[in-house]
Protein backbone atom coordinates (compact mmCIF):
# COMPACT_ATOMS: atom_id res chain seq x y z
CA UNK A 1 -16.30 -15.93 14.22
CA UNK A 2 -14.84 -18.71 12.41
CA UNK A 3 -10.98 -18.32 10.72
CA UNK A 4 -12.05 -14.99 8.15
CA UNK A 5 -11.69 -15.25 4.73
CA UNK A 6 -10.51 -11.61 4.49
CA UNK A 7 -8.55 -8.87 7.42
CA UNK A 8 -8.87 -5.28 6.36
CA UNK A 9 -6.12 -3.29 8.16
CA UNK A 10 -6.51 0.24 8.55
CA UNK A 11 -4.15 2.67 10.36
CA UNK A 12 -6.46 5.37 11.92
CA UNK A 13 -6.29 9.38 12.18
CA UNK A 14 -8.28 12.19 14.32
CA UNK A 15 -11.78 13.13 13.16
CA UNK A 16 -12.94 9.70 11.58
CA UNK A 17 -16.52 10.64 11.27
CA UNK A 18 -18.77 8.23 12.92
CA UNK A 19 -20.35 7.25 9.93
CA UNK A 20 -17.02 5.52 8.10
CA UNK A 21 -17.39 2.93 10.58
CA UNK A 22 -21.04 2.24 10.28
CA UNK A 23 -20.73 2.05 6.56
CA UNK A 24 -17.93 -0.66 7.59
CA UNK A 25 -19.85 -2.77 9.80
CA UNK A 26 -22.42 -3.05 6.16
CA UNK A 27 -19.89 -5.03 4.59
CA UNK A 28 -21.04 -8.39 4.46
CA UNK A 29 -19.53 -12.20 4.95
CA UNK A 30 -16.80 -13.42 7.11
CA UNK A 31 -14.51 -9.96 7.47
CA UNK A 32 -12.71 -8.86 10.36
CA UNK A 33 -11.50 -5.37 10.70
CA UNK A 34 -8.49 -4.52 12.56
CA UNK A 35 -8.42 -0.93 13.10
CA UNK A 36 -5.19 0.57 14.88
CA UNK A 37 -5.31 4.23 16.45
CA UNK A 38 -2.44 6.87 17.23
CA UNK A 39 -1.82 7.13 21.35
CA UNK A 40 -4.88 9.49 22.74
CA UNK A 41 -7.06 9.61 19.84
CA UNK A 42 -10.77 8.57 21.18
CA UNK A 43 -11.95 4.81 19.50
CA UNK A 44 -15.00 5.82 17.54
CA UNK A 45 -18.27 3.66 18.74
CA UNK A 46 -19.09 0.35 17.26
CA UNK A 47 -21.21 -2.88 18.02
CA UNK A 48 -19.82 -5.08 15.44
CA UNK A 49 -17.40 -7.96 16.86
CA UNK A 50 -15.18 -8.28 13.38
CA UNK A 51 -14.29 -4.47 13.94
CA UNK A 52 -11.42 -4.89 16.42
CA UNK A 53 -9.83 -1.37 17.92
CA UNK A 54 -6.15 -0.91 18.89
CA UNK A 55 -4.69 1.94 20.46
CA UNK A 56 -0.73 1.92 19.31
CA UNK A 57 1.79 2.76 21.82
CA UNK A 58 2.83 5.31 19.35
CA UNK A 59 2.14 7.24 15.83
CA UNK A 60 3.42 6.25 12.86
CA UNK A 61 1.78 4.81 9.51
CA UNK A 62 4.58 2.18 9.46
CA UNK A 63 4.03 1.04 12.77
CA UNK A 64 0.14 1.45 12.83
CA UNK A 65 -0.07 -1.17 9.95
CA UNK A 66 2.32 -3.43 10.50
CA UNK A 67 0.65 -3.69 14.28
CA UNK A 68 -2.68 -4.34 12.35
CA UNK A 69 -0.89 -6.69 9.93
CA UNK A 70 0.76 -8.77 13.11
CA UNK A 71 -2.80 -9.29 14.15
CA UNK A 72 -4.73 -10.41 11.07
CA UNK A 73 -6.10 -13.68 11.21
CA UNK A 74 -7.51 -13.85 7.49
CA UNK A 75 -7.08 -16.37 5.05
CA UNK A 76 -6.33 -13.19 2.91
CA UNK A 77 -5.65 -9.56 3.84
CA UNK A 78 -6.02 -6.26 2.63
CA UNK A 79 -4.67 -2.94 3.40
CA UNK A 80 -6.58 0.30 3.08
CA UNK A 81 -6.94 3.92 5.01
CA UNK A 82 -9.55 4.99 7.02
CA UNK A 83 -10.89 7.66 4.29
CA UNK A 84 -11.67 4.80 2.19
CA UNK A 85 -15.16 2.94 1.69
CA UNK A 86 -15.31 -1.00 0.46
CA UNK A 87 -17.97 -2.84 -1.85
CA UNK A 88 -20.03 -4.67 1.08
CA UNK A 89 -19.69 -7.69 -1.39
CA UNK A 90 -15.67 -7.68 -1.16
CA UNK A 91 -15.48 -10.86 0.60
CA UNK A 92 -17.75 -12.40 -2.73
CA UNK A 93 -14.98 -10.31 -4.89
CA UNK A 94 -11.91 -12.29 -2.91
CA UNK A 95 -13.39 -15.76 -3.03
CA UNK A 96 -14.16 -15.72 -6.63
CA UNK A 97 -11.05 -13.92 -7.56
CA UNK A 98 -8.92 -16.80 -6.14
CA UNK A 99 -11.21 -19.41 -7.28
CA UNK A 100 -10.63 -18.41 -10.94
CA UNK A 101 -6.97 -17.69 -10.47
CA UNK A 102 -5.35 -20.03 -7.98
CA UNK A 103 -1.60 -19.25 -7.94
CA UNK A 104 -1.94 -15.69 -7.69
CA UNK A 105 -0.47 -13.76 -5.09
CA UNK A 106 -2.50 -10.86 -5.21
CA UNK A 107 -5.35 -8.74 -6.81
CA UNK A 108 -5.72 -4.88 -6.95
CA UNK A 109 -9.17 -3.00 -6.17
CA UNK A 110 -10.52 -0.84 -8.53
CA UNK A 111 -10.81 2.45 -6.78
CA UNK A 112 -13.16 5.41 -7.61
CA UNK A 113 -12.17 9.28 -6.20
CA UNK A 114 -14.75 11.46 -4.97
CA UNK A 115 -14.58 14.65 -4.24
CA UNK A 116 -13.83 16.06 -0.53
CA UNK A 117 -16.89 17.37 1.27
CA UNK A 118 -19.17 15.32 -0.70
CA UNK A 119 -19.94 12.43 1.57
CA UNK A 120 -23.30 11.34 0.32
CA UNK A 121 -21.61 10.48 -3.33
CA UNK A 122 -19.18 8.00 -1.59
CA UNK A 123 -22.76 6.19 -0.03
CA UNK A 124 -24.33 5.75 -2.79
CA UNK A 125 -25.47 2.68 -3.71
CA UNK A 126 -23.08 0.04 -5.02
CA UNK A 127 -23.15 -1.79 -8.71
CA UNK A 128 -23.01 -5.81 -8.81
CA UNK A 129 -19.62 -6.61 -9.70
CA UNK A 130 -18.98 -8.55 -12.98
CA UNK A 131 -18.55 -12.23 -12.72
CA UNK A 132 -14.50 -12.40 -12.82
CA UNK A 133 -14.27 -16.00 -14.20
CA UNK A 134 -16.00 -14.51 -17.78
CA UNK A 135 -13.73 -11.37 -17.86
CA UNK A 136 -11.39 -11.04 -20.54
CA UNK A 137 -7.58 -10.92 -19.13
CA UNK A 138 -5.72 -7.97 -20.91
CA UNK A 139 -2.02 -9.27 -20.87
CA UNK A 140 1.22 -6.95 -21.95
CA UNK A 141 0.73 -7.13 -25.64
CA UNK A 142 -2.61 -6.62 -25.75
CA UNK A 143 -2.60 -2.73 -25.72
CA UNK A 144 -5.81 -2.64 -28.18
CA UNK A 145 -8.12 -3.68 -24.80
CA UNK A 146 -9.87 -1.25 -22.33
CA UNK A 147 -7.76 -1.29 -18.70
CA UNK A 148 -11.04 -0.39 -17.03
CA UNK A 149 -12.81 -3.39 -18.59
CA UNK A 150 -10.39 -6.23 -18.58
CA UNK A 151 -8.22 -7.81 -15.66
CA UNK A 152 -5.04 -6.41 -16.32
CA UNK A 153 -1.96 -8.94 -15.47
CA UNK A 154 0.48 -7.35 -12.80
CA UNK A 155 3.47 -8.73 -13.32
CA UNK A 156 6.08 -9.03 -10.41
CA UNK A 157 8.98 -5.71 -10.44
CA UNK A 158 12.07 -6.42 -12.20
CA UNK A 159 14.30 -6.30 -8.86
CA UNK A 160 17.24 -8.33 -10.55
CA UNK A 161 17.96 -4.97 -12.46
CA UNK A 162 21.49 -3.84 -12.13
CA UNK A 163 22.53 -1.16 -9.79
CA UNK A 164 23.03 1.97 -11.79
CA UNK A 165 24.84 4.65 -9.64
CA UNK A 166 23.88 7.33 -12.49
CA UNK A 167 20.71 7.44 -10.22
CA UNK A 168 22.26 9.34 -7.72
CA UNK A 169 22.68 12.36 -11.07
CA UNK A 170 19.92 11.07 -13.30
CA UNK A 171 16.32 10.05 -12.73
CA UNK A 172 15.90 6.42 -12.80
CA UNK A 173 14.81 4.45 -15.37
CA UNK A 174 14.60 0.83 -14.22
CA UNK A 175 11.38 0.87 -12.65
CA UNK A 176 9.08 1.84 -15.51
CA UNK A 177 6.63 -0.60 -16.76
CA UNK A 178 3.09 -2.68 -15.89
CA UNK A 179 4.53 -3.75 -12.48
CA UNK A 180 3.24 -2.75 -8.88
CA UNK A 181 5.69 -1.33 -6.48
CA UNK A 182 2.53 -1.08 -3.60
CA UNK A 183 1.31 -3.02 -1.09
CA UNK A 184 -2.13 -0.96 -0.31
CA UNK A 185 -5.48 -1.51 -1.89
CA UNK A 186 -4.29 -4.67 -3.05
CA UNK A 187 -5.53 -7.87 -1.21
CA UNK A 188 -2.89 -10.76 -0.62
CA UNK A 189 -2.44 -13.94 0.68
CA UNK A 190 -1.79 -13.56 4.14
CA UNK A 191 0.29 -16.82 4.86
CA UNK A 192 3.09 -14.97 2.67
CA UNK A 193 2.75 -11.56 4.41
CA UNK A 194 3.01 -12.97 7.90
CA UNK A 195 6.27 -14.44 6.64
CA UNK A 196 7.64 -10.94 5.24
CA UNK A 197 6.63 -8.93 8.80
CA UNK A 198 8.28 -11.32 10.68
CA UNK A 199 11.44 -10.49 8.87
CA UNK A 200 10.92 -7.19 8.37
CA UNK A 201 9.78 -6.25 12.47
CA UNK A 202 13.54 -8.36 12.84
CA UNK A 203 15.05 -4.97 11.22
CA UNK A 204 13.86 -2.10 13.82
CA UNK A 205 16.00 -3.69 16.27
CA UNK A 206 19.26 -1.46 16.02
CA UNK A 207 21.23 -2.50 19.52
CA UNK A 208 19.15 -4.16 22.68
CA UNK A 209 16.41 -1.88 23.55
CA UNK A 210 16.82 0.68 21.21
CA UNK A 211 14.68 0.21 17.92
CA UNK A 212 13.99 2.48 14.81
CA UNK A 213 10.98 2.31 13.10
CA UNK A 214 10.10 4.70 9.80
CA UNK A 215 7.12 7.23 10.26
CA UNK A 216 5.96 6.56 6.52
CA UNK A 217 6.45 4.24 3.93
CA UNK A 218 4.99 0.82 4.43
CA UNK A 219 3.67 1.08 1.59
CA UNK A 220 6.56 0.63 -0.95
CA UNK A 221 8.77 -1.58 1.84
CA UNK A 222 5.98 -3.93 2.28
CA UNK A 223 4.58 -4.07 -1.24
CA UNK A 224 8.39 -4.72 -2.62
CA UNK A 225 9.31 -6.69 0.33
CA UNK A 226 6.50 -8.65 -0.62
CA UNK A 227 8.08 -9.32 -4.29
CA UNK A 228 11.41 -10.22 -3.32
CA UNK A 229 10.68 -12.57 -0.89
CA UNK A 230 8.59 -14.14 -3.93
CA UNK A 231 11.92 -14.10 -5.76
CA UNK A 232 14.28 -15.44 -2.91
CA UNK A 233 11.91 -18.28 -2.30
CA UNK A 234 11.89 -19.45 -5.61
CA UNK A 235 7.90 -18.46 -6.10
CA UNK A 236 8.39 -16.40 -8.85
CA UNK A 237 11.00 -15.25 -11.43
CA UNK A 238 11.35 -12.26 -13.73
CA UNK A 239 8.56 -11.92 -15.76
CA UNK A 240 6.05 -14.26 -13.97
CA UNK A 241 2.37 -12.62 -13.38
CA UNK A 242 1.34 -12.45 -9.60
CA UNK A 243 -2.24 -11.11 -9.89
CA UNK A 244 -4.45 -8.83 -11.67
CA UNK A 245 -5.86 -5.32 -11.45
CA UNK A 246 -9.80 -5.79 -11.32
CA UNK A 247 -12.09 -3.59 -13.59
CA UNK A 248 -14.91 -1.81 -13.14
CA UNK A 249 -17.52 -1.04 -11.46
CA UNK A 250 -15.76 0.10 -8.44
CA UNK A 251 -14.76 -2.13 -5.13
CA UNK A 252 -13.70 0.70 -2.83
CA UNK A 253 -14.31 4.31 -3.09
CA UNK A 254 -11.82 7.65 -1.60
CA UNK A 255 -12.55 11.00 -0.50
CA UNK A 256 -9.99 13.49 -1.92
CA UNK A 257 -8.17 14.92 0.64
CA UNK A 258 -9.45 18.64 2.20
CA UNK A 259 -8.04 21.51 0.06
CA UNK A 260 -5.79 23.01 3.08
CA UNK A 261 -3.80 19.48 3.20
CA UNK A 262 -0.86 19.33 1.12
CA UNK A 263 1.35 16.46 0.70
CA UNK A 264 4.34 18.21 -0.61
CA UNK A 265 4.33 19.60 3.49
CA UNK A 266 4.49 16.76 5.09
CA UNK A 267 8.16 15.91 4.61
CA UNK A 268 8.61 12.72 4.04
CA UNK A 269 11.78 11.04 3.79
CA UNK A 270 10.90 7.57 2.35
CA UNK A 271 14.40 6.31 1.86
CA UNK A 272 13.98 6.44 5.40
CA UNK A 273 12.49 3.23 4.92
CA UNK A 274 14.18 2.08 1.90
CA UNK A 275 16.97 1.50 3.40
CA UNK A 276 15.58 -1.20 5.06
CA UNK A 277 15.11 -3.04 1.51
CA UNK A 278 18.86 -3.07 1.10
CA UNK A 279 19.09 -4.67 3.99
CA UNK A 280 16.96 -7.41 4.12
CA UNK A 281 17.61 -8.21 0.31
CA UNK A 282 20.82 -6.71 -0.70
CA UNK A 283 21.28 -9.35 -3.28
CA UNK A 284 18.40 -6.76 -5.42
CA UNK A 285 19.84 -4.02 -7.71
CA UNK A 286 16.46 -2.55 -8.59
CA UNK A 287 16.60 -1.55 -4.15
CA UNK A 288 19.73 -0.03 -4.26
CA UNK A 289 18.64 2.27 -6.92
CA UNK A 290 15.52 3.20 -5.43
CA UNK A 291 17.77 4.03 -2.19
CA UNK A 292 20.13 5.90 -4.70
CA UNK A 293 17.24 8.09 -6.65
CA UNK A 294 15.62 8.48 -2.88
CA UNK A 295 18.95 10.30 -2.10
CA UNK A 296 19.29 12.38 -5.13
CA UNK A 297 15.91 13.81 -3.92
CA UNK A 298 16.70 14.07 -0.49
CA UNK A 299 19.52 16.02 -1.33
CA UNK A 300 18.34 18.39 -3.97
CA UNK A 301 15.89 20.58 -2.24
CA UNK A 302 19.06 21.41 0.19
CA UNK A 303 21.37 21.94 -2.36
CA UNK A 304 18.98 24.36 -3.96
CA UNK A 305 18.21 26.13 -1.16
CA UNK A 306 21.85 26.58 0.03
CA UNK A 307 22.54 28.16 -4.11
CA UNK A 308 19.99 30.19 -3.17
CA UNK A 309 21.59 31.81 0.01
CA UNK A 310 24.87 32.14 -2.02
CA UNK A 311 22.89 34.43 -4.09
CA UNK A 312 21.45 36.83 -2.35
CA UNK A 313 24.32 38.51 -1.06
CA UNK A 314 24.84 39.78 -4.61
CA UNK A 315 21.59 40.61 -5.72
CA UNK A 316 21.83 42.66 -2.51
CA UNK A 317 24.32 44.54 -3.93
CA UNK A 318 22.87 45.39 -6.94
């Protein structure tokens, strides 16, 4: 295969059903697929020589991704999860998106939920997307337009905010508005995320041999990363636009998850990789109070929990 127009990274799980990845082998055009399992978790079968299989050293969502990233070849790249289900047309979608809008940085999918269990709605046939040159651009004033029928301007997250240490008392406030904090579902240019993994892969390094990598979170550390290394090149300032959110019809589909999995139980500490954003661009106020509200939440549930003992002594009493 000649240099792809478009990687799709996808960290993988147990019990991928067989028929995800025959669905992905439909999509059509120059695509490669770089899909990166957990240690001991069998590769599912597949013919297709764009759908490249990885078995990681070890688990981890960070480190799953960020190994697929390190590997894409694409002109552009896009990051999505292995419950997910892509337009076969999405290399079409990329080429004419970047066509029409040249100094983007990125573009977001439109994504449409399905219910778990229900796998024949997420193969249904797909509808011809709309030709994005003649698509009306729905920019910050123009709250009168439809968001699902208009490319909505993204524009880049006000990190030059000032650090407010209220947010280790308050919830924040700083981050409200049109902008994107992600880095999934989106696709990018990859010549600019190579750039940011480099540097951020520099930071699991603690002393010699000994490394620390987050579980979760690549999400928010690569989509943000991804923004300020926009603003400490010089690329982009406050305010600029970096891409668009696409309308409908619908370029990737998701299952819900099953009803016994619950998010809320899977403990994740996500200023566990945060921090990380301090580090790399300290220089960023609207970081350190995403580290600081990250805190506040780490900390609450304990603090709550350790009222709680002091009270039951005395309702014991009573």
């Amino acid at each position: 295969m000649t240099k792809p127009t478009l990687s799709v990274i996808i960290p993988m799980r147990d019990n991928v059903p067989q028929i995800w990845i025959e669905t992905l082998a439909k999509v059509e055009g120059n695509v490669e697929f770089i899909l990166v399992y957990p240690p001991e978790v069998p590769l599912l079968s597949n013919n297709d020589p764009r759908i490249r299989q990885i078995t990681n050293a070890i688990r981890g969502e960070v480190v799953q991704r960020i190994t697929a990233l390190l590997n894409a070849s694409g002109t552009y790249v896009l990051s999505i999860n292995c419950d997910e289900y892509l337009h076969p047309k999405i290399e079409e979608v990329v080429l004419e998106y970047f066509q029409t809008f040249p100094n983007s940085y990125l573009f977001k999918l439109r994504q449409k939920t399905y219910p778990y269990g229900k796998p024949e709605k997420l193969l249904e046939e797909w509808q011809p997307f709309t030709d994005i040159e003649n698509i009306q651009v729905r920019k910050g004033e123009d709250r009168h337009l439809p968001t699902e029928e208009t490319l909505q301007e993204i524009p880049i997250s006000p990190l030059e905010n000032k650090l407010d240490w209220l947010c280790l008392i308050r919830e924040r406030k700083d981050h409200h508005g049109p902008h994107q904090e992600n880095f999934d579902k989106k696709v990018w240019k990859n010549s600019l995320v190579q750039e940011q993994i480099n540097d951020t892969v520099k930071l699991f390094t603690l002393l010699g041999p000994f490394k620390y990598v987050p579980f979760w979170c690549s999400d928010r550390l690569l989509g943000l990363g991804m923004q300020a290394r926009l603003y400490a090149k010089g690329f982009a300032k406050r305010g600029d636009i970096i891409g668009h959110i696409l309308p409908f019809p619908e370029q990737f589909r998701t299952e819900n998850n099953p009803p016994e999995f619950n998010y809320t139980n899977t403990n994740r500490r996500y200023v566990l990789a945060e921090c990380f954003l301090v580090k790399l661009y300290p220089q960023y106020g609207y970081f350190w109070n995403l580290v600081l509200a990250s805190l506040k939440d780490f900390v609450k549930p304990k603090l709550k929990k350790k009222a709680l003992f002091k009270l039951i002594p005395f309702s014991n009493q009573s």
